[in-house]
C-alpha atoms as a PDB file:
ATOM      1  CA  UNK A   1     -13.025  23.339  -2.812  1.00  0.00           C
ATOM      2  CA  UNK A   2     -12.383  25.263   0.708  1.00  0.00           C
ATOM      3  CA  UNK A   3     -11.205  21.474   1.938  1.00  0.00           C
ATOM      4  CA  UNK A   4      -9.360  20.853  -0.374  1.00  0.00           C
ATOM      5  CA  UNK A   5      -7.221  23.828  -0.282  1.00  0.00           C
ATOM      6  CA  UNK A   6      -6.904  23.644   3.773  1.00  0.00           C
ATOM      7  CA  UNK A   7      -5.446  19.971   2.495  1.00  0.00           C
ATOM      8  CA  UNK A   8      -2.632  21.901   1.007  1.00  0.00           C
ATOM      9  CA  UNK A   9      -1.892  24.150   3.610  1.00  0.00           C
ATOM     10  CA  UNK A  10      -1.117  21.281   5.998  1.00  0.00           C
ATOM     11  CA  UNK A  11       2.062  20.046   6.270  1.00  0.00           C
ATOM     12  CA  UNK A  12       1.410  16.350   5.892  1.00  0.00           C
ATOM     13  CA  UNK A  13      -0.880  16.683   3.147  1.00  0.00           C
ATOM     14  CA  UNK A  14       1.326  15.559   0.506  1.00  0.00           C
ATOM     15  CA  UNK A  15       2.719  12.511   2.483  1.00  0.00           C
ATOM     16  CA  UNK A  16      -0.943  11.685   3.047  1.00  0.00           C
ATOM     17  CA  UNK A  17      -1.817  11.750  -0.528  1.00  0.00           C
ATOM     18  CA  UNK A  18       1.128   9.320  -1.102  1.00  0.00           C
ATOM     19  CA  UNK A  19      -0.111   7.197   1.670  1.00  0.00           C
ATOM     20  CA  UNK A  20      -3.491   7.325   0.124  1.00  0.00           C
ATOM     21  CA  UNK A  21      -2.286   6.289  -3.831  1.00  0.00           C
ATOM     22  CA  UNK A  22       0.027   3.657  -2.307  1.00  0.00           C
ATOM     23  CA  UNK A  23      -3.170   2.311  -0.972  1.00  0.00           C
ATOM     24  CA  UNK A  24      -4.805   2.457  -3.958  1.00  0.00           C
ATOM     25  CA  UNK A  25      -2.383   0.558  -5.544  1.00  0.00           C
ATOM     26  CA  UNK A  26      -1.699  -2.123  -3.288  1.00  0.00           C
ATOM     27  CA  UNK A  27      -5.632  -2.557  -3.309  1.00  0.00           C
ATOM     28  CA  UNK A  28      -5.010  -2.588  -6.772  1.00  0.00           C
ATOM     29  CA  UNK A  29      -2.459  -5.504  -7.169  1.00  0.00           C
ATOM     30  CA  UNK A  30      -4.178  -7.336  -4.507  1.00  0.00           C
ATOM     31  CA  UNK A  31      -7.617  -7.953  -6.646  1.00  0.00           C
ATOM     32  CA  UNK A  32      -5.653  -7.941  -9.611  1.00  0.00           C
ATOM     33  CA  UNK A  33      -3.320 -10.749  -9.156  1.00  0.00           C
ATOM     34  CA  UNK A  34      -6.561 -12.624  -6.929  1.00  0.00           C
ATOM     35  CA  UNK A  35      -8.599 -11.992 -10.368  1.00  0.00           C
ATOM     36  CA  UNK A  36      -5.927 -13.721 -12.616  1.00  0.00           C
ATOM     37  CA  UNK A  37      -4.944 -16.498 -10.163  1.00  0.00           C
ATOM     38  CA  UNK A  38      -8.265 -17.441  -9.246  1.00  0.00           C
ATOM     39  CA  UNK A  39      -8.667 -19.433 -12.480  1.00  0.00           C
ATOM     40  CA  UNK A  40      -5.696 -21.105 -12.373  1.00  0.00           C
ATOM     41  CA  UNK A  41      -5.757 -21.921  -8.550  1.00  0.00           C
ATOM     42  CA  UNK A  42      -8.093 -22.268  -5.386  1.00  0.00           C
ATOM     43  CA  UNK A  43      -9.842 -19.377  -4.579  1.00  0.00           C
ATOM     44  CA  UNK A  44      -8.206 -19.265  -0.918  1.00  0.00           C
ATOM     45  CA  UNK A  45      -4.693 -19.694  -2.406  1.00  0.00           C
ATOM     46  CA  UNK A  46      -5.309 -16.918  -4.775  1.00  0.00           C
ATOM     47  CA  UNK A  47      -6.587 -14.226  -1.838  1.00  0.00           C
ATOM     48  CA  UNK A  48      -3.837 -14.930  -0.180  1.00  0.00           C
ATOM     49  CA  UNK A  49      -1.406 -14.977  -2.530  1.00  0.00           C
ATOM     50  CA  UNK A  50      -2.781 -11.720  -3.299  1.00  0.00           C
ATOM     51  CA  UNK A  51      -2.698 -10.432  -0.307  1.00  0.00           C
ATOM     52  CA  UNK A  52       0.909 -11.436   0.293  1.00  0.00           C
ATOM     53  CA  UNK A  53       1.991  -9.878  -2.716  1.00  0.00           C
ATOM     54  CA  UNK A  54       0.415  -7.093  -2.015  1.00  0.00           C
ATOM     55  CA  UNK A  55       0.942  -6.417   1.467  1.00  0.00           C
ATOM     56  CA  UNK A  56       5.470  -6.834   0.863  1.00  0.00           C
ATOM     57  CA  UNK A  57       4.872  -4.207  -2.180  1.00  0.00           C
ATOM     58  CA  UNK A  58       2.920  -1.672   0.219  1.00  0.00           C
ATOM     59  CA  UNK A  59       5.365  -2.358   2.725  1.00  0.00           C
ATOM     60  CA  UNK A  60       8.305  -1.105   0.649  1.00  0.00           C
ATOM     61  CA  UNK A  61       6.609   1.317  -1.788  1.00  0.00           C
ATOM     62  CA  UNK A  62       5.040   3.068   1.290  1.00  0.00           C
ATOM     63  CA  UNK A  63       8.431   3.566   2.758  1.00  0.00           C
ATOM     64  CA  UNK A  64      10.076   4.908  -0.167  1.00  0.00           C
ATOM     65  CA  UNK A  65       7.975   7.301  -1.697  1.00  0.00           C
ATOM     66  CA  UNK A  66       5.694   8.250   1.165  1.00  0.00           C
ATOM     67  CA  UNK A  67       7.891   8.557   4.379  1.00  0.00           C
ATOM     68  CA  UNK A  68      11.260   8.633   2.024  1.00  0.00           C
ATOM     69  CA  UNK A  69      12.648   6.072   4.442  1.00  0.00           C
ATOM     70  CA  UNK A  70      15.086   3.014   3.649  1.00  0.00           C
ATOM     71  CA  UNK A  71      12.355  -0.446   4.316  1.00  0.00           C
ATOM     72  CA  UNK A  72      13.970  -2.767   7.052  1.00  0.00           C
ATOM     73  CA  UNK A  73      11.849  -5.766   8.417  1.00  0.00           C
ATOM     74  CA  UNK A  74      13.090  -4.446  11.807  1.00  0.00           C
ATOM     75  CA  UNK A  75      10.861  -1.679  11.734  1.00  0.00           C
ATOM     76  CA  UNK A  76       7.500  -4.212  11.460  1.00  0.00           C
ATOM     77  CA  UNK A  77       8.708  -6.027  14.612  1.00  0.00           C
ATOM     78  CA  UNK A  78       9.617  -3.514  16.935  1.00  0.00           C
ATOM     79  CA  UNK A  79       7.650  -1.119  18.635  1.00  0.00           C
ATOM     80  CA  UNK A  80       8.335   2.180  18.116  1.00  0.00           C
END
């Protein structure tokens, strides 16, 4: 319990609870849509169909509701 509650005294705590149920989710919708496609499609196809799906919605949800910030695909290819 002690951990926890030094969690909540940081400052970033809460953004890195966000970041850590984004994750969740995107982990989430990854297998998910690799489960249901794998029957229909190759195995390969379906990962990474997964995976694509997954990784845009982690890109966006991760900027809105964990760092509050407006997605741009400028900020993946620049160095900041």
């Amino acid at each position: 319990m002690d951990i926890i509650n030094k969690l909540k005294e940081k400052v970033g705590s809460r953004q890195f609870l966000r970041f850590c149920i984004i994750g969740i989710c995107a982990a989430a919708v990854h297998y998910g849509i690799y489960f249901f496609l794998q029957r229909l499609i190759d195995v390969n196809i379906a990962y990474t169909a997964g995976y694509l799906i997954s990784f845009i919605g982690n890109f966006y949800a991760t900027n809105y509701f964990t760092f509050q910030t407006l997605p741009t695909w400028k900020i993946i290819f620049t160095k900041q």
